[in-house]
N, C-alpha and C. Protein backbone atom coordinates (compact mmCIF):
# COMPACT_ATOMS: atom_id res chain seq x y z
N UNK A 1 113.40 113.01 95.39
CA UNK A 1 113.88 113.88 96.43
C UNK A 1 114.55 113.07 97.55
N UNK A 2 113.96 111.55 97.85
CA UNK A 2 114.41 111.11 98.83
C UNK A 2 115.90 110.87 98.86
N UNK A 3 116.65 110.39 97.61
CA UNK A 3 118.03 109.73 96.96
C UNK A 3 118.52 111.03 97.22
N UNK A 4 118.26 112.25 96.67
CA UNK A 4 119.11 113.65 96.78
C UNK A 4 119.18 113.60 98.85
N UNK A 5 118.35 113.62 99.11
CA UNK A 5 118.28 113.86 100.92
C UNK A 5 119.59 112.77 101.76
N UNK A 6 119.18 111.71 101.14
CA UNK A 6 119.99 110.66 101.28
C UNK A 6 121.15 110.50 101.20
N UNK A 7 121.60 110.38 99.67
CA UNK A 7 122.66 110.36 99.26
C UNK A 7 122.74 108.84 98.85
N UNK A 8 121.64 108.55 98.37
CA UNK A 8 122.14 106.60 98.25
C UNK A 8 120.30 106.41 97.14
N UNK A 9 121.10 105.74 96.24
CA UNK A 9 119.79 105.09 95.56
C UNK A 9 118.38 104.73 95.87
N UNK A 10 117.35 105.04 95.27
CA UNK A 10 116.23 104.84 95.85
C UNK A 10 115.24 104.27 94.46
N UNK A 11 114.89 102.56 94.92
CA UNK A 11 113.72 102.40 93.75
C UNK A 11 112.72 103.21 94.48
N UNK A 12 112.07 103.93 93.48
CA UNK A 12 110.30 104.23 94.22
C UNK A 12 110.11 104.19 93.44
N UNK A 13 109.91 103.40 92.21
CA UNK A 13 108.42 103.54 91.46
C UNK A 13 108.64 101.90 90.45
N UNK A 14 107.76 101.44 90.65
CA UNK A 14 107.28 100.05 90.20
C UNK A 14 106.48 100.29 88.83
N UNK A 15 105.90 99.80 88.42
CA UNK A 15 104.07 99.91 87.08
C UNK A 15 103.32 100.07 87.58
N UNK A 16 103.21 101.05 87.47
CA UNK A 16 101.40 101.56 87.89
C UNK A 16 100.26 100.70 87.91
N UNK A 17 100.18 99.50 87.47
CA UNK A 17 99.54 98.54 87.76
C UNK A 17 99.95 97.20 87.94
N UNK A 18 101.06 97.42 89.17
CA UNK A 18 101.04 96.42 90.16
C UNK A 18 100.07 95.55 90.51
N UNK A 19 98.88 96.01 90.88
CA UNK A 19 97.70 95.24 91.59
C UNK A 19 97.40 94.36 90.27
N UNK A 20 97.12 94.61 89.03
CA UNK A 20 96.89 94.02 88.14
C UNK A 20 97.61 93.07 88.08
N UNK A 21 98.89 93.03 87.72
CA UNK A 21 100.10 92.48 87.73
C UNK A 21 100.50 90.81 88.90
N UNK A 22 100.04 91.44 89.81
CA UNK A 22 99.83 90.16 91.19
C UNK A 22 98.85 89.49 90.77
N UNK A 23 97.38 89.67 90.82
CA UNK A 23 96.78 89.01 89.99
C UNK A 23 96.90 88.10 89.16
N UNK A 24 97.43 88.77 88.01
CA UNK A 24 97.74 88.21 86.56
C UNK A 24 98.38 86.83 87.07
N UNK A 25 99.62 86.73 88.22
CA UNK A 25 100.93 86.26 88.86
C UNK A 25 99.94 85.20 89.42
N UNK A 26 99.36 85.36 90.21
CA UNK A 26 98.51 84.67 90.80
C UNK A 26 97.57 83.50 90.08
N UNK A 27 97.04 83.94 89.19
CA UNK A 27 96.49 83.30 88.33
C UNK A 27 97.24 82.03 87.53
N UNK A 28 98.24 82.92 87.14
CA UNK A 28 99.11 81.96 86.47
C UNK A 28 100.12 80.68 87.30
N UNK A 29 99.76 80.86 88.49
CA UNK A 29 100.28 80.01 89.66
C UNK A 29 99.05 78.88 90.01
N UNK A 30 98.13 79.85 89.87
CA UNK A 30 97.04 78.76 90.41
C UNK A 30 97.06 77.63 89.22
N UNK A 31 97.01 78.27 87.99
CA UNK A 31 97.17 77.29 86.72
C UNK A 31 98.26 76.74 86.38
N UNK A 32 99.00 76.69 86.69
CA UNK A 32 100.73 76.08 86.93
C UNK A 32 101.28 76.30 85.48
N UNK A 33 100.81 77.59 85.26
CA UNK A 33 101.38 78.47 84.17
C UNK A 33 102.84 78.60 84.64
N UNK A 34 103.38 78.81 85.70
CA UNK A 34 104.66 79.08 86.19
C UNK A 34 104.63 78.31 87.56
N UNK A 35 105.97 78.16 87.50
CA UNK A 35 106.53 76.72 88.74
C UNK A 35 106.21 77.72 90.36
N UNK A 36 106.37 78.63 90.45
CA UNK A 36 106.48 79.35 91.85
C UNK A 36 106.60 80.72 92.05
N UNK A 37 106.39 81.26 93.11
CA UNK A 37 106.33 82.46 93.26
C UNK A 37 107.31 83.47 92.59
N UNK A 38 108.70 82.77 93.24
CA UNK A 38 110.10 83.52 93.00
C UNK A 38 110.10 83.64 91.30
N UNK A 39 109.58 82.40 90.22
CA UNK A 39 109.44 82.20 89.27
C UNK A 39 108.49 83.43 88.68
N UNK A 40 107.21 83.48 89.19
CA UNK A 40 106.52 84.83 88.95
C UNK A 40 107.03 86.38 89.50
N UNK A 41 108.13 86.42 90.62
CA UNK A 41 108.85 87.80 90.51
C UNK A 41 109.86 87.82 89.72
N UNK A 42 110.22 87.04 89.10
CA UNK A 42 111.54 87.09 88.51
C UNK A 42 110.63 87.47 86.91
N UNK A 43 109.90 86.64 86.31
CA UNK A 43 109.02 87.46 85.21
C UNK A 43 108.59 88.96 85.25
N UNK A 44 107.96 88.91 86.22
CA UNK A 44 107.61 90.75 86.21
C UNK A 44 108.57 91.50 86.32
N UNK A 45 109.39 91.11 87.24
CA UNK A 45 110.85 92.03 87.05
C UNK A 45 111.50 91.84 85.39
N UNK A 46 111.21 91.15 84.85
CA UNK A 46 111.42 91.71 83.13
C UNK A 46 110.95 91.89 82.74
N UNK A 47 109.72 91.88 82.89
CA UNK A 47 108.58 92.50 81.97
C UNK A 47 108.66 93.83 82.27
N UNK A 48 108.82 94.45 83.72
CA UNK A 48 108.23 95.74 84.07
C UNK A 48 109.56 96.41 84.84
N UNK A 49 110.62 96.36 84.46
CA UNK A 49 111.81 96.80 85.31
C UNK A 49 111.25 97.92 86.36
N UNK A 50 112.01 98.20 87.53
CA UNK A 50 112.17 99.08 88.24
C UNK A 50 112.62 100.66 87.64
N UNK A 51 111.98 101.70 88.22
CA UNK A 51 112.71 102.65 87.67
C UNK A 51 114.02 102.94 88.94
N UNK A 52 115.29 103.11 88.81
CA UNK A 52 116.30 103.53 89.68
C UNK A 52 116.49 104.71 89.19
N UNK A 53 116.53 105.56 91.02
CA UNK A 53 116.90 106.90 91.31
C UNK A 53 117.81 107.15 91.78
N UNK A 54 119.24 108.03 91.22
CA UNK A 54 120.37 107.91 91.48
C UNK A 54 120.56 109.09 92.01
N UNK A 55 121.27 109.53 93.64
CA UNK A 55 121.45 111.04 93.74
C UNK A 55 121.97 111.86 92.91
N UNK A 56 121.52 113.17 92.75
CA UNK A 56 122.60 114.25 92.28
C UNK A 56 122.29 115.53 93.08
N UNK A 57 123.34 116.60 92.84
CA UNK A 57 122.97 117.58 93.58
C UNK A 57 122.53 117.37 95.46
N UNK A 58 123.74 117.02 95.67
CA UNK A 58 123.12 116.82 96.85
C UNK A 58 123.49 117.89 98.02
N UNK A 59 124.32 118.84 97.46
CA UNK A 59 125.14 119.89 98.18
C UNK A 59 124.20 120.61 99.41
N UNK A 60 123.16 121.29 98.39
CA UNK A 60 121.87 121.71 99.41
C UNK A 60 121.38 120.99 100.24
N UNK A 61 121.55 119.79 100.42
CA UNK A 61 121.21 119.23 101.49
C UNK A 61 121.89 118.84 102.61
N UNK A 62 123.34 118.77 101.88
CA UNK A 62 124.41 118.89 103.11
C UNK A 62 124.28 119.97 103.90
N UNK A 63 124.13 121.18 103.05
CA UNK A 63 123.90 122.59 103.58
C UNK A 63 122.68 122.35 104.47
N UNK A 64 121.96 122.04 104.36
CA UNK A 64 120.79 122.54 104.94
C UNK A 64 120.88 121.54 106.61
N UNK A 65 121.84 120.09 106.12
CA UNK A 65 121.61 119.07 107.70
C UNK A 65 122.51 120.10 108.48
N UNK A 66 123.97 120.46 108.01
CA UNK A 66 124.57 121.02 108.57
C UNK A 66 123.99 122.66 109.49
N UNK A 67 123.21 122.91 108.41
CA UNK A 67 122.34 124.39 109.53
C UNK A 67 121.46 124.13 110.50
N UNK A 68 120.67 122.54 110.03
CA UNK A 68 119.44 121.77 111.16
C UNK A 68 120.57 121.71 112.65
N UNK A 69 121.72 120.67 111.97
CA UNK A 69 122.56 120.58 113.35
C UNK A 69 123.09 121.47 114.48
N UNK A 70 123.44 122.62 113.82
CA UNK A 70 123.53 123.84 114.65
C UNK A 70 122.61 124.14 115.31
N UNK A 71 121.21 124.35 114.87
CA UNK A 71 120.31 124.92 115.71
C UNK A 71 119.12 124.15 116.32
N UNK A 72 119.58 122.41 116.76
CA UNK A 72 119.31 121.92 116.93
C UNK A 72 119.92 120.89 117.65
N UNK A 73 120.26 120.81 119.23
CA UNK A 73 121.18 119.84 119.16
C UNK A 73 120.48 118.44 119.44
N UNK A 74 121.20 117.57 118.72
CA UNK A 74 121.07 115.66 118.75
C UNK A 74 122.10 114.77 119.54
N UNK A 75 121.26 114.07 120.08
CA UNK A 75 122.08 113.35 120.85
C UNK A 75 122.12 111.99 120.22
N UNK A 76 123.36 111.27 120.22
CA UNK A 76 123.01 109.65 119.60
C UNK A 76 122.93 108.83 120.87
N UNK A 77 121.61 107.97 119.55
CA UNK A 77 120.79 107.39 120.51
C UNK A 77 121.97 105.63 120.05
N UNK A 78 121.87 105.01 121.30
CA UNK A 78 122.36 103.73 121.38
C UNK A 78 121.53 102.43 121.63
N UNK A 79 121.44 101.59 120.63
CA UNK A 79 120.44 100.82 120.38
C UNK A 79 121.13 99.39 121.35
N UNK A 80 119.98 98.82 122.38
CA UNK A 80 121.11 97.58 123.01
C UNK A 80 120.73 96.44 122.54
């Protein structure tokens, strides 16, 4: 839902057993199973790809900012 709201790609979802996974990473670092950290994300990222969420349908949501904006007015805020 977030990518449709958006309009721009959204990873949200990793392996469900992440926590396992660090561990595992961990382990295999302490044992110099693998040279380094970046070395252990770059493994799990092939072992366990990302799922990518690509918008579609995003019309209703144009619709819907565009009715928020009307009956709502926003002011932009300026960051210094």
């Amino acid at each position: 839902m977030r990518e449709r709201a958006a309009g721009s790609a959204a990873c949200a979802e990793g392996p469900a057993e992440a926590t396992a996974i660090g561990n595992a990473l961990a382990q295999m670092l302490a044992l110099r199973h693998i040279g380094s950290l970046a070395e252990g994300r770059a493994l799990a990222n092939r072992s366990f790809p990302p799922r990518i969420y690509e918008p579609r349908d995003t019309d209703g949501w144009e619709d819907a900012e565009t009715t928020l904006r009307r009956a709502v007015p926003f002011q932009s805020v300026t960051h210094t």
